[in-house]
C-alpha atoms as a PDB file:
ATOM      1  CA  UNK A   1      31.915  48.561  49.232  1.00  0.00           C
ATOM      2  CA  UNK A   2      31.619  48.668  53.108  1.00  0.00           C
ATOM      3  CA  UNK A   3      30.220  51.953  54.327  1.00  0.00           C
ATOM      4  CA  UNK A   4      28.831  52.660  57.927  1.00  0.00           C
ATOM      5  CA  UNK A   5      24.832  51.951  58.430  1.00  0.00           C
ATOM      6  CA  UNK A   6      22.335  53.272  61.544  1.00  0.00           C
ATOM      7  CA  UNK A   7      20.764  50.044  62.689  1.00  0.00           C
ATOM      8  CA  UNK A   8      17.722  50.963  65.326  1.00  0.00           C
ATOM      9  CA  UNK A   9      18.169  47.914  67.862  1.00  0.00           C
ATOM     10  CA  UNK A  10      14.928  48.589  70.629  1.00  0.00           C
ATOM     11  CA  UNK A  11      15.308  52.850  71.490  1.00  0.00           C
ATOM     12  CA  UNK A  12      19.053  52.446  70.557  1.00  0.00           C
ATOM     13  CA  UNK A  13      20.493  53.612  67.067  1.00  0.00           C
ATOM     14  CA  UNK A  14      24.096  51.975  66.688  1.00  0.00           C
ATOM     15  CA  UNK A  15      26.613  52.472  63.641  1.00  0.00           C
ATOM     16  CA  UNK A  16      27.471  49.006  61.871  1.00  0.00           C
ATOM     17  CA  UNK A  17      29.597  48.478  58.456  1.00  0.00           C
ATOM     18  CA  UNK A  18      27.804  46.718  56.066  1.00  0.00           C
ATOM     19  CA  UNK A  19      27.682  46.246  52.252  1.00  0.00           C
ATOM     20  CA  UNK A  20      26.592  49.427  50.206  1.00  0.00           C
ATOM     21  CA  UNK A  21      26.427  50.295  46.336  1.00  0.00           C
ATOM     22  CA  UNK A  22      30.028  51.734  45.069  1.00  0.00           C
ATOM     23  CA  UNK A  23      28.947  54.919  43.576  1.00  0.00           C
ATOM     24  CA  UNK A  24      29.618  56.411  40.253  1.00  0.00           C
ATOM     25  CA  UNK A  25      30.754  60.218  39.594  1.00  0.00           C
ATOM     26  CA  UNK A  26      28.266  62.498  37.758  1.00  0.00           C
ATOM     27  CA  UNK A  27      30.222  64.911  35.237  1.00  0.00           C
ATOM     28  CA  UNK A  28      31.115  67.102  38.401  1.00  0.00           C
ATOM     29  CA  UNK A  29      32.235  64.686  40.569  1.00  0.00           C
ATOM     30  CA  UNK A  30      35.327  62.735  41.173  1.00  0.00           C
ATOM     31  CA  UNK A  31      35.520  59.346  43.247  1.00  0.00           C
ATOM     32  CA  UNK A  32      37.338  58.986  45.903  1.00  0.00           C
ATOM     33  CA  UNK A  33      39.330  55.858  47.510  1.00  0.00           C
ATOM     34  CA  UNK A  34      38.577  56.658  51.389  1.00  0.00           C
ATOM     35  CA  UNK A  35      41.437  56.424  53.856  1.00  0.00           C
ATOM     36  CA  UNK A  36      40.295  58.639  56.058  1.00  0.00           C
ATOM     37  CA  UNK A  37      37.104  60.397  57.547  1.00  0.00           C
ATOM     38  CA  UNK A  38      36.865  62.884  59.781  1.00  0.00           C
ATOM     39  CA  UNK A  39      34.145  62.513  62.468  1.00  0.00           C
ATOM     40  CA  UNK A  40      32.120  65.962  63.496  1.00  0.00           C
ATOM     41  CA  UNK A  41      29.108  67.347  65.198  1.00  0.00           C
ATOM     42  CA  UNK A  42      26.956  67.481  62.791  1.00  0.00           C
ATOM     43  CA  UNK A  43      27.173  63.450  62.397  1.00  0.00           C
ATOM     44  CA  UNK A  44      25.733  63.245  65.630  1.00  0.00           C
ATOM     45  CA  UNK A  45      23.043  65.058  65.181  1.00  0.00           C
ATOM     46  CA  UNK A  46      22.288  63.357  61.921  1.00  0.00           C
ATOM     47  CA  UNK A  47      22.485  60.058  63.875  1.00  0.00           C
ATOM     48  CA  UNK A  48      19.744  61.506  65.980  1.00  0.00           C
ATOM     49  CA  UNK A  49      17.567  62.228  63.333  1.00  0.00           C
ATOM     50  CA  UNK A  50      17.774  66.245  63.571  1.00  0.00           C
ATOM     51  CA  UNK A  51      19.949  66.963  60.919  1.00  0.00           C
ATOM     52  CA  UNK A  52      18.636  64.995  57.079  1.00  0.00           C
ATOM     53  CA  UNK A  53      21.155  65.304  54.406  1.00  0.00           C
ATOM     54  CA  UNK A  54      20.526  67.782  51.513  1.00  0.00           C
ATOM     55  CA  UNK A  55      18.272  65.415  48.998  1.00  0.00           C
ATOM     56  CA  UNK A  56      20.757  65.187  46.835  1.00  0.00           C
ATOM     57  CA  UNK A  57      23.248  63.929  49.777  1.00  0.00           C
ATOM     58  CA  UNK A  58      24.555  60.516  50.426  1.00  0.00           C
ATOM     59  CA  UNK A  59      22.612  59.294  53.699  1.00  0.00           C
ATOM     60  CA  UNK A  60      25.882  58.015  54.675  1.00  0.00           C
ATOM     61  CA  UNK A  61      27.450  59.586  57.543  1.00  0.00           C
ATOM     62  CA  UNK A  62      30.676  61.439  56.924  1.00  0.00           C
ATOM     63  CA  UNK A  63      31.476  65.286  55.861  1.00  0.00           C
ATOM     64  CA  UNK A  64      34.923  65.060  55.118  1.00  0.00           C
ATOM     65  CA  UNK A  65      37.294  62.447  54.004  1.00  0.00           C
ATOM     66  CA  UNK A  66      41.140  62.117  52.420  1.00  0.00           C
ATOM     67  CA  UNK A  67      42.467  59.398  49.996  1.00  0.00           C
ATOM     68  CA  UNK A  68      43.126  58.691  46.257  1.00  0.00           C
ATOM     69  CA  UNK A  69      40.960  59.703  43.160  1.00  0.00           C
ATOM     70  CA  UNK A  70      39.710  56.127  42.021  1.00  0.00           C
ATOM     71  CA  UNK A  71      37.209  57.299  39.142  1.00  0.00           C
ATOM     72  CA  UNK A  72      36.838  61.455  37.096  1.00  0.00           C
ATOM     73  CA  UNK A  73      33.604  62.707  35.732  1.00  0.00           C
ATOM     74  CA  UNK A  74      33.343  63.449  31.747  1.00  0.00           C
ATOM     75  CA  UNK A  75      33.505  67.252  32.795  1.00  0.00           C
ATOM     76  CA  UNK A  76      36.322  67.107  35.127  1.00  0.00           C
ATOM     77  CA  UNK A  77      39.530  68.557  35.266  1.00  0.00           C
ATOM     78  CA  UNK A  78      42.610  69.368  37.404  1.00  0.00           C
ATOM     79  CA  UNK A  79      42.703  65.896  39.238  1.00  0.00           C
ATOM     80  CA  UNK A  80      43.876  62.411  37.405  1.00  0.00           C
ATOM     81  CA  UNK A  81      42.834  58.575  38.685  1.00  0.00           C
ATOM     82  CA  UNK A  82      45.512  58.169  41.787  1.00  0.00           C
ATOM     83  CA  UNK A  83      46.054  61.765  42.668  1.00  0.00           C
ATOM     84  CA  UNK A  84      45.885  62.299  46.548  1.00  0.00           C
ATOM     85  CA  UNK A  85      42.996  64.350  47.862  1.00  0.00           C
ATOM     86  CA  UNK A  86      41.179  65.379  50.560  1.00  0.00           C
ATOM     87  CA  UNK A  87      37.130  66.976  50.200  1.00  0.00           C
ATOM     88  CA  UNK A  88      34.205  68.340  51.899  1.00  0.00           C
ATOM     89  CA  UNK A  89      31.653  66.561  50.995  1.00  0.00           C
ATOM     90  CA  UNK A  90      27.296  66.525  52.076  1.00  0.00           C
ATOM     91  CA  UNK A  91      27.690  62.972  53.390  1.00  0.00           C
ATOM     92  CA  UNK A  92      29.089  59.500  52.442  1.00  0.00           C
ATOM     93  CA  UNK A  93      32.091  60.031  54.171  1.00  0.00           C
ATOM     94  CA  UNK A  94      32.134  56.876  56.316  1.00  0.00           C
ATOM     95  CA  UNK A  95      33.025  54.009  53.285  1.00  0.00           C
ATOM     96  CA  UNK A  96      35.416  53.131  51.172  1.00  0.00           C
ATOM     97  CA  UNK A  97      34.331  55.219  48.213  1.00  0.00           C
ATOM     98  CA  UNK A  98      33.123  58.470  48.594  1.00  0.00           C
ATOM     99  CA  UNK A  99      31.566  61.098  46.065  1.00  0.00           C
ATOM    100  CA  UNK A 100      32.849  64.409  46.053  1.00  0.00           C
ATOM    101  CA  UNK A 101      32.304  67.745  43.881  1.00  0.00           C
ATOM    102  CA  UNK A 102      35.803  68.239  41.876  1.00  0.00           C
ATOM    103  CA  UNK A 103      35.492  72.110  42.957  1.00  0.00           C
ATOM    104  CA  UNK A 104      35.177  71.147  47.187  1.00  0.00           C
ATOM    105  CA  UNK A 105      38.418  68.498  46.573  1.00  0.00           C
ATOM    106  CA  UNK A 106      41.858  69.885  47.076  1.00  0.00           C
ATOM    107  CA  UNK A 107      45.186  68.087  46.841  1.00  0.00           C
ATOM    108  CA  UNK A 108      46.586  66.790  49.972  1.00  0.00           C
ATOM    109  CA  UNK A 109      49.291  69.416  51.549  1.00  0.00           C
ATOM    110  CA  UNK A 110      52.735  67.896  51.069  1.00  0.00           C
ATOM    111  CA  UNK A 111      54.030  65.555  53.722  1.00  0.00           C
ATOM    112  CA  UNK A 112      50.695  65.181  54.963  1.00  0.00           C
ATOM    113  CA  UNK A 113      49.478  61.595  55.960  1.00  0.00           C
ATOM    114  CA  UNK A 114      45.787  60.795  54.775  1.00  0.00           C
ATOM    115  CA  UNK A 115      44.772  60.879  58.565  1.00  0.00           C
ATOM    116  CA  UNK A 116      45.862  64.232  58.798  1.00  0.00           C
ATOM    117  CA  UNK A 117      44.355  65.400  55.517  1.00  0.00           C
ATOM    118  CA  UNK A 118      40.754  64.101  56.778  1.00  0.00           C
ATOM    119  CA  UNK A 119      41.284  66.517  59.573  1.00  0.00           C
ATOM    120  CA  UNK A 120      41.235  69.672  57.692  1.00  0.00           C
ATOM    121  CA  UNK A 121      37.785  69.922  55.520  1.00  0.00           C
ATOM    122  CA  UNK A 122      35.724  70.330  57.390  1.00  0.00           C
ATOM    123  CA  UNK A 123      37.118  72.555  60.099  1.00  0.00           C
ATOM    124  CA  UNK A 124      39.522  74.648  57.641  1.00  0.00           C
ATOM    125  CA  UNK A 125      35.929  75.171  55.170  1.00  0.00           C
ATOM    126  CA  UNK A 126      34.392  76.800  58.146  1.00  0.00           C
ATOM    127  CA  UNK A 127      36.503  78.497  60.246  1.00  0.00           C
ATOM    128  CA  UNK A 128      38.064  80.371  57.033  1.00  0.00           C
ATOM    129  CA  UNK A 129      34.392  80.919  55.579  1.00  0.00           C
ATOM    130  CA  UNK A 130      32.930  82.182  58.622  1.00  0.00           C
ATOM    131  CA  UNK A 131      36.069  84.159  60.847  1.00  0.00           C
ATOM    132  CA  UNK A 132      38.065  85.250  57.865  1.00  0.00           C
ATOM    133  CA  UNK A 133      35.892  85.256  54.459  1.00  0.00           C
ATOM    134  CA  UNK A 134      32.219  86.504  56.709  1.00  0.00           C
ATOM    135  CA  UNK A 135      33.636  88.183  59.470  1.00  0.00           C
ATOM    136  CA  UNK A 136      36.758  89.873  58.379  1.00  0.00           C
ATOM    137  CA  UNK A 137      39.273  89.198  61.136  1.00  0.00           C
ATOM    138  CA  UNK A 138      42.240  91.562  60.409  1.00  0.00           C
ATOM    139  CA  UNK A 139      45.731  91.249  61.913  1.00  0.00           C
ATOM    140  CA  UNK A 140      45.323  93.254  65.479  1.00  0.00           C
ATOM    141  CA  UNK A 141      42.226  92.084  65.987  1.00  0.00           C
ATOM    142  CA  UNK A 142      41.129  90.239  68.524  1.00  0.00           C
ATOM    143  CA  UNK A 143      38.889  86.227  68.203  1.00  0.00           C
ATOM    144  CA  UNK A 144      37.101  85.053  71.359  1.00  0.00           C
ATOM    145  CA  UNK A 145      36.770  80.926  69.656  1.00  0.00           C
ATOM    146  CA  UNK A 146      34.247  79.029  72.158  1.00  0.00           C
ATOM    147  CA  UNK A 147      35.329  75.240  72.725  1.00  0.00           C
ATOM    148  CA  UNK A 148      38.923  76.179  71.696  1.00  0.00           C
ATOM    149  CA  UNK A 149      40.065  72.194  72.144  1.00  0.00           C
ATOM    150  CA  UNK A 150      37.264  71.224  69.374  1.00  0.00           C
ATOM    151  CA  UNK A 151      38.821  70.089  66.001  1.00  0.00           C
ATOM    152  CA  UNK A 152      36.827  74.001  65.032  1.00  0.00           C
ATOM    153  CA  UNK A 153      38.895  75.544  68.159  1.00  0.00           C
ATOM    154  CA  UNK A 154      42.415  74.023  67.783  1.00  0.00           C
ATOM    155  CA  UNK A 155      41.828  75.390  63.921  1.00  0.00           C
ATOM    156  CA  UNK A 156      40.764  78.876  64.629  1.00  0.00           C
ATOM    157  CA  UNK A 157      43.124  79.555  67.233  1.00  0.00           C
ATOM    158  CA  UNK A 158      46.032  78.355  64.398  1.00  0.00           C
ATOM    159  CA  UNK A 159      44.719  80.490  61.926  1.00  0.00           C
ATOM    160  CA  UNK A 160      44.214  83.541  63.786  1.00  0.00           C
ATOM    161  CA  UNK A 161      47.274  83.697  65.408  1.00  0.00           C
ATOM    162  CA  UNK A 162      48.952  83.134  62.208  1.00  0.00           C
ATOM    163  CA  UNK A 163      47.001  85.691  60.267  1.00  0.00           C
ATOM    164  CA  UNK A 164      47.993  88.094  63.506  1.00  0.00           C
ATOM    165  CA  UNK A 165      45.251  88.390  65.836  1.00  0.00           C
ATOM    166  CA  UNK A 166      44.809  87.956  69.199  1.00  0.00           C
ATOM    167  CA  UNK A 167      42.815  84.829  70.393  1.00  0.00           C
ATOM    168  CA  UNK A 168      40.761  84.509  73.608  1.00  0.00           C
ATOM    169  CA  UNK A 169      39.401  80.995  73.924  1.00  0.00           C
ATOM    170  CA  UNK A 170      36.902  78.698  76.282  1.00  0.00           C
ATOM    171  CA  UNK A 171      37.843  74.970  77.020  1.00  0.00           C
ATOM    172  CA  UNK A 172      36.171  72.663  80.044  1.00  0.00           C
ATOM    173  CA  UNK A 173      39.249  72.101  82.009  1.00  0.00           C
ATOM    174  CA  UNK A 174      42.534  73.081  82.992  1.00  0.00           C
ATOM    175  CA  UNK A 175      44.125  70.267  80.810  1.00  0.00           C
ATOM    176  CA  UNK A 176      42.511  71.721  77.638  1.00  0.00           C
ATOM    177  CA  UNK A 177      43.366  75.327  78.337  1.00  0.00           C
ATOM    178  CA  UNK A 178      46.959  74.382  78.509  1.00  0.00           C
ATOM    179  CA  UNK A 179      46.993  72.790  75.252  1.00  0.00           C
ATOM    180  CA  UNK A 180      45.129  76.021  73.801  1.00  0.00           C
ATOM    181  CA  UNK A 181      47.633  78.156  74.734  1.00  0.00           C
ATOM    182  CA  UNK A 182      50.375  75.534  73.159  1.00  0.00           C
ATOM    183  CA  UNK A 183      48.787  76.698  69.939  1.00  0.00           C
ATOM    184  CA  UNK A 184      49.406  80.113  70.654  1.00  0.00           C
ATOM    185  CA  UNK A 185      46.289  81.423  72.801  1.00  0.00           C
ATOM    186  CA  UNK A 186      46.806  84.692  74.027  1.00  0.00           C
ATOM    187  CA  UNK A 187      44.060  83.333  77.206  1.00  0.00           C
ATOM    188  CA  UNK A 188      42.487  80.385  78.217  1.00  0.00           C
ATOM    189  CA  UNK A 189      39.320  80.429  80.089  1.00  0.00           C
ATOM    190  CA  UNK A 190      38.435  77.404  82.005  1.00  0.00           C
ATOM    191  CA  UNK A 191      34.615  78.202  81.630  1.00  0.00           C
ATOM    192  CA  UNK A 192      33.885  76.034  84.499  1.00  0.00           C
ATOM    193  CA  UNK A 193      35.741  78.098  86.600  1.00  0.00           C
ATOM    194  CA  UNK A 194      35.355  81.265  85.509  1.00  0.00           C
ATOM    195  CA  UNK A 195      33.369  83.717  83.503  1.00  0.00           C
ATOM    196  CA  UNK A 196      34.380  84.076  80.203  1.00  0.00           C
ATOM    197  CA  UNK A 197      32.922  87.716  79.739  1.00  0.00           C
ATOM    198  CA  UNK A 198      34.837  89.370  82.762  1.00  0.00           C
ATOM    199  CA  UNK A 199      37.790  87.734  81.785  1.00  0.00           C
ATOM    200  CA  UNK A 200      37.386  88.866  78.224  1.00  0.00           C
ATOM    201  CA  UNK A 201      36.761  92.211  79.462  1.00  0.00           C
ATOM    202  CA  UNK A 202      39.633  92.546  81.408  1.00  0.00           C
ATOM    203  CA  UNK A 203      42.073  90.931  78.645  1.00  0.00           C
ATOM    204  CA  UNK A 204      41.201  93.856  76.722  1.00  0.00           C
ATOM    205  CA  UNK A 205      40.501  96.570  79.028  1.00  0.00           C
ATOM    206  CA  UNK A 206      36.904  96.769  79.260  1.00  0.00           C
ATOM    207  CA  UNK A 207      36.891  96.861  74.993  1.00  0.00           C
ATOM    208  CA  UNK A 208      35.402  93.698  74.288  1.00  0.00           C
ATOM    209  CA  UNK A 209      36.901  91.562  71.345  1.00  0.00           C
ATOM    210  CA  UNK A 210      36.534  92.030  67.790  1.00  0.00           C
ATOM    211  CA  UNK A 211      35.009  88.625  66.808  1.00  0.00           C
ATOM    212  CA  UNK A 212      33.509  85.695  68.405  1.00  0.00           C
ATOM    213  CA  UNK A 213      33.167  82.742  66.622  1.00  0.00           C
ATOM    214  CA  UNK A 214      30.421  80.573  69.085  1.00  0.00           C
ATOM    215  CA  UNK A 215      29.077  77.017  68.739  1.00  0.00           C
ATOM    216  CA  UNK A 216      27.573  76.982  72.027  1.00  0.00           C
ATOM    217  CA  UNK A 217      24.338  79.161  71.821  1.00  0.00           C
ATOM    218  CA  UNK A 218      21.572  79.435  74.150  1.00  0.00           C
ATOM    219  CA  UNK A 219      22.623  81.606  77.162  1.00  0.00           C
ATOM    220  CA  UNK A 220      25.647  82.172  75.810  1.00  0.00           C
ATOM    221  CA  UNK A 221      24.198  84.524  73.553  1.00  0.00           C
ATOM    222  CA  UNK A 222      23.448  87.809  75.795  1.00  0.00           C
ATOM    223  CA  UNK A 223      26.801  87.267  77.476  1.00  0.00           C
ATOM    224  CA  UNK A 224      28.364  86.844  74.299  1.00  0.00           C
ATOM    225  CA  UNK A 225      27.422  90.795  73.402  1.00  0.00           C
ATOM    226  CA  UNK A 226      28.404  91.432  76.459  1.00  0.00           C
ATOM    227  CA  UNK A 227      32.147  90.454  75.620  1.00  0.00           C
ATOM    228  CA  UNK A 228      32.414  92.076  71.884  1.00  0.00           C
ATOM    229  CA  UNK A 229      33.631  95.464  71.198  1.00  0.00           C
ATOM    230  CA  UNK A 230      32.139  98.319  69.383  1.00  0.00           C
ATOM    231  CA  UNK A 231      31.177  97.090  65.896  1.00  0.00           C
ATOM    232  CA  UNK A 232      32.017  93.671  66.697  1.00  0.00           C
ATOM    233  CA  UNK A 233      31.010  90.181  64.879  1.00  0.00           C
ATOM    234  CA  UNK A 234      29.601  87.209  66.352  1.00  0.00           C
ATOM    235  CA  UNK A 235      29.588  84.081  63.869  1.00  0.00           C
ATOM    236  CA  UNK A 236      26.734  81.592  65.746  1.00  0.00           C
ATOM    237  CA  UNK A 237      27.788  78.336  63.946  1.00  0.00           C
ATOM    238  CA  UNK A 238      26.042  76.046  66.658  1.00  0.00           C
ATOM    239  CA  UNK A 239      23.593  75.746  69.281  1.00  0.00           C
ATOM    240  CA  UNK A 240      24.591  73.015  71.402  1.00  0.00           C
ATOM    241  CA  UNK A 241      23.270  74.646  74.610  1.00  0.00           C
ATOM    242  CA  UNK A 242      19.687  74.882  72.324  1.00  0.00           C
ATOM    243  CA  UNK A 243      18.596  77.699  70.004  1.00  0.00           C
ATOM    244  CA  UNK A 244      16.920  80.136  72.230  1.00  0.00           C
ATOM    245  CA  UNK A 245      17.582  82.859  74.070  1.00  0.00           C
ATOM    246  CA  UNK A 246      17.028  86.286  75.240  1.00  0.00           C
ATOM    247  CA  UNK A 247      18.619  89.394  73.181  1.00  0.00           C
ATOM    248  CA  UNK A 248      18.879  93.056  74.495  1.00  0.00           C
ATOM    249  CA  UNK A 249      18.307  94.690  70.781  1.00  0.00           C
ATOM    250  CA  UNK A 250      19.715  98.235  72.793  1.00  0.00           C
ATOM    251  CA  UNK A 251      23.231  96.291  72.644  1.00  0.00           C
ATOM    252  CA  UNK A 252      23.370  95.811  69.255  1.00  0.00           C
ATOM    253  CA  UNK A 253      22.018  99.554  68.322  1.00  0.00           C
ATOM    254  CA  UNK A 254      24.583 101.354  70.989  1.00  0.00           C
ATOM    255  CA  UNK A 255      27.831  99.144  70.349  1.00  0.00           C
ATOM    256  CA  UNK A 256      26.807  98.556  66.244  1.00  0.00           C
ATOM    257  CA  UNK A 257      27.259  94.926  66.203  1.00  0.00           C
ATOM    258  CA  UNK A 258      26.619  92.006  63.751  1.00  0.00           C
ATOM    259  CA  UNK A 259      25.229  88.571  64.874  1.00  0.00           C
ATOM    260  CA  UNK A 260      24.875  86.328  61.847  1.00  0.00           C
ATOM    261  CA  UNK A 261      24.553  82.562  61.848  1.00  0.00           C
ATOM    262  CA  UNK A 262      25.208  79.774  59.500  1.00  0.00           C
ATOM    263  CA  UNK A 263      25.907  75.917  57.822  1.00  0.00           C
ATOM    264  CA  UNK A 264      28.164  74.834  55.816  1.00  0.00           C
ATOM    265  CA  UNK A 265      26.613  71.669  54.349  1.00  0.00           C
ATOM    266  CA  UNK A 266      23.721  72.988  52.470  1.00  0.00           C
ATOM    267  CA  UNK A 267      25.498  75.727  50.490  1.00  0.00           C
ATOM    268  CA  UNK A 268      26.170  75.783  46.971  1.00  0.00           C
ATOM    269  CA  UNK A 269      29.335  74.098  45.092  1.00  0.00           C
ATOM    270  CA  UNK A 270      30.165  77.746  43.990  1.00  0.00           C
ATOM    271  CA  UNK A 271      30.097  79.296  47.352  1.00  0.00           C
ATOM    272  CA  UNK A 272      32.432  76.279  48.625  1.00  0.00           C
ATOM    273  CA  UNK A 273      34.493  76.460  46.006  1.00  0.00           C
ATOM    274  CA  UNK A 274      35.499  79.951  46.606  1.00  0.00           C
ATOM    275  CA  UNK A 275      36.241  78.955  50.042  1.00  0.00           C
ATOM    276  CA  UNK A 276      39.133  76.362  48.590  1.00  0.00           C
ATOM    277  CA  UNK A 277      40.105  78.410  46.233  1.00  0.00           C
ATOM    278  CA  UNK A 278      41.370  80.651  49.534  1.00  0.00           C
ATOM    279  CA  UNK A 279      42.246  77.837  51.088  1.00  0.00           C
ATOM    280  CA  UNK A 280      44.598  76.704  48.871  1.00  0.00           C
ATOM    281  CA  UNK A 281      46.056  79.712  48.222  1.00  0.00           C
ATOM    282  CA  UNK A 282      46.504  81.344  51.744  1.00  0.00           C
ATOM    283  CA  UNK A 283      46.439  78.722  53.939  1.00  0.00           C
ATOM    284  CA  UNK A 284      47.871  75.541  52.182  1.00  0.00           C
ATOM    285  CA  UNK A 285      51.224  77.218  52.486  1.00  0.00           C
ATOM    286  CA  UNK A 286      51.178  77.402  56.231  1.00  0.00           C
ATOM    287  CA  UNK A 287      50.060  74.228  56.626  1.00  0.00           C
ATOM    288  CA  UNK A 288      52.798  72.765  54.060  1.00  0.00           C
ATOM    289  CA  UNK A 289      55.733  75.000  56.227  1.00  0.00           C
ATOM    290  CA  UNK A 290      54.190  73.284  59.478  1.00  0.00           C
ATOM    291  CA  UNK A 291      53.516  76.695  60.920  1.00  0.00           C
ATOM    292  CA  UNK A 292      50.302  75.453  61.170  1.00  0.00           C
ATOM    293  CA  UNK A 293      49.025  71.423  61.721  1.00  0.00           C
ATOM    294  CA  UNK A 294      45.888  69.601  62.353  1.00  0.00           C
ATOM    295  CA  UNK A 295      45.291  68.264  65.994  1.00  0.00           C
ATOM    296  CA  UNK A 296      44.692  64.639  66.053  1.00  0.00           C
ATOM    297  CA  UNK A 297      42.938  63.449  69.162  1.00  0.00           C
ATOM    298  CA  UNK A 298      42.299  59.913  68.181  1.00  0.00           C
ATOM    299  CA  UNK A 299      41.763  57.590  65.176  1.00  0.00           C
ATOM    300  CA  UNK A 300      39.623  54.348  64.796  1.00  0.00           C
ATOM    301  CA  UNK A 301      38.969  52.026  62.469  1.00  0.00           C
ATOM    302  CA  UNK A 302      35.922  51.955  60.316  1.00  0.00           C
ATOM    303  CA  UNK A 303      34.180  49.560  62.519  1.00  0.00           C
ATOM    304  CA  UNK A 304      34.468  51.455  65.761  1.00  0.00           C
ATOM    305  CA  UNK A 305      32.514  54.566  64.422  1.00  0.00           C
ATOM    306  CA  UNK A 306      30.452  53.728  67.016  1.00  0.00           C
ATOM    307  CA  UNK A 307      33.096  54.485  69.860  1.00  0.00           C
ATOM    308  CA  UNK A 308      34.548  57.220  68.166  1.00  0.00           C
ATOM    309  CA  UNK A 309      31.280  58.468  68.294  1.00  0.00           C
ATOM    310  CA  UNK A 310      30.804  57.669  72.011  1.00  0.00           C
ATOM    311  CA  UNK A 311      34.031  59.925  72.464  1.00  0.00           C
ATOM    312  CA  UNK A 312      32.791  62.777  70.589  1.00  0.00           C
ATOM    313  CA  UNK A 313      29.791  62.894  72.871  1.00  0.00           C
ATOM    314  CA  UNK A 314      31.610  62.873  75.996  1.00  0.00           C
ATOM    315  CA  UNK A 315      33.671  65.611  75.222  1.00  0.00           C
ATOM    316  CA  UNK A 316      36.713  64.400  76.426  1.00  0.00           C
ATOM    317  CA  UNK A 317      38.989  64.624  73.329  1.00  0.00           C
ATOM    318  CA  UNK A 318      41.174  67.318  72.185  1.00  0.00           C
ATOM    319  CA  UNK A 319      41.113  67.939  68.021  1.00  0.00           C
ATOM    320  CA  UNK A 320      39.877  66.010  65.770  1.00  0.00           C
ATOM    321  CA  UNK A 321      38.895  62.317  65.893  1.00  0.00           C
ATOM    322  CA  UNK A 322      39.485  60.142  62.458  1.00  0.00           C
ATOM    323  CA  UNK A 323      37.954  57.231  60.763  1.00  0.00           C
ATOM    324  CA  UNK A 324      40.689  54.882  59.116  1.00  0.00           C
ATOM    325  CA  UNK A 325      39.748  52.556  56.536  1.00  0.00           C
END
């Protein structure tokens, strides 16, 4: 099968498709017929050497993908050779076949093309598992989401707004805050230009919001509990302004908050499969009723992973980026 390689050229690491073994499901597992992969984050950092795959993991590239179940382990059920599906998965997602646990696969929402089926693993997984499922978010609440344009921001502003909260988001630039509020931000806070915490503040007169769900870290932390309410949440599912920072405990004690942090990939099957289980039941509806949709930025083929990747890193998109194959 082709499948997307790192190839180390001098102090350069570029993505090339090459040949790679088709693999074969274990009793939990189903194959999957790629059509689509989602590009994220956490790809780059793997690229960079700073994030290994579980040892179990494919080292391929690729944490979500969409297409047709080619091949069922002995222990499988629910899904039959052809049925349409989309799955987190702990790599692999960048070639043609892909290995997925049965229990992290779910059936591709109707109408859906496999391009926008690739967009909602990863982003669906752990906005739902970390906002709704960790955090709590009740209708009336209120969600400060930091990089609201991400494929994670476009998401969480969707789902809170459609679960009845109030959503407060962060974007680089006036073009991006515009589209935020197109998905039904309450405010949009060019960060550049302002400061998110007084504007929070005053959004919800002097309270502070309920829930922050933050991928920035580093300084963003102390202004961060600066901006959440009295027994508010922070979800720190990120650090890409680094991983330290300077906390004022006192905060925490007087306004009785909860910082917690997390990952997605390495957790267990069982814990994920909760997460779909919700999934499919509360959210799988909404996007099937197109009260709720993906945001596509861009899609490229398999052999420009290395420009899609370029894009990622410059920020400049808005939603998700795709692999086609």
């Amino acid at each position: 099968m082709r499948a997307v390689q790192l190839q180390t050229n001098a102090d350069t690491t570029e993505l090339v498709v090459k040949d790679w073994p088709q693999p074969s499901p274990r009793e939990n597992q189903i194959l999957i017929h790629t059509k689509a992969a989602g590009i994220n984050r956490p790809d780059l950092v793997q690229r960079q050497g700073l994030y290994p795959p579980p040892p179990d993991a494919s080292p391929i590239l690729g944490l979500e993908v969409a297409g047709t179940v080619a091949e069922i382990g002995s222990a499988v059920t629910g899904f039959s050779v052809g049925d349409p599906v989309c799955a987190l998965v702990t790599g692999g997602g960048y070639a043609e076949y892909c290995l997925a646990s049965a229990c992290c696969s779910l059936p591709i929402p109707r109408e859906f093309s496999f391009i926008e089926a690739a967009a909602l693993p990863e982003t669906f997984f752990t906005v739902w598992s970390n906002v709704f499922d960790r955090a709590g978010l009740r209708a009336g609440e209120s969600l400060l989401v930091h990089g609201g344009s991400s494929g994670i921001g476009t998401t969480a502003i969707q789902l809170a707004k459609a679960f009845g909260s109030r959503v407060v988001t962060t974007a680089g630039s006036d073009e991006k805050c515009r589209r935020c509020l197109e998905l039904g931000a309450d405010l949009a806070v060019n960060y550049r230009q302002q400061d998110f915490v007084e504007a929070v503040l005053d959004f919800t007169g002097g309270k502070g919001v309920d829930v922050i769900l933050d991928m920035v870290g580093g300084d963003y932390l102390p202004r961060n509990l600066k901006s959440l309410a009295i027994d508010g949440r922070l979800l720190q599912i990120g650090i890409q302004r680094g991983g330290k920072a300077e906390i004022n405990l006192a905060a925490l004690l007087m306004k009785r908050l909860t910082l917690a942090g997390s990952t997605l990939r390495s957790r267990s099957d069982e814990f994920k499969a909760n997460i779909a289980g919700q999934l499919r039941d509360k959210v799988w509806p909404l996007l099937e009723s197109g009260q709720i949709k993906p945001v596509i930025d861009s899609v490229f083929p398999l052999a420009e992973a290395d420009r899609a990747h370029r894009l990622m890193e410059s920020s400049q998109h808005i939603g998700k980026i795709i692999l086609e194959l």
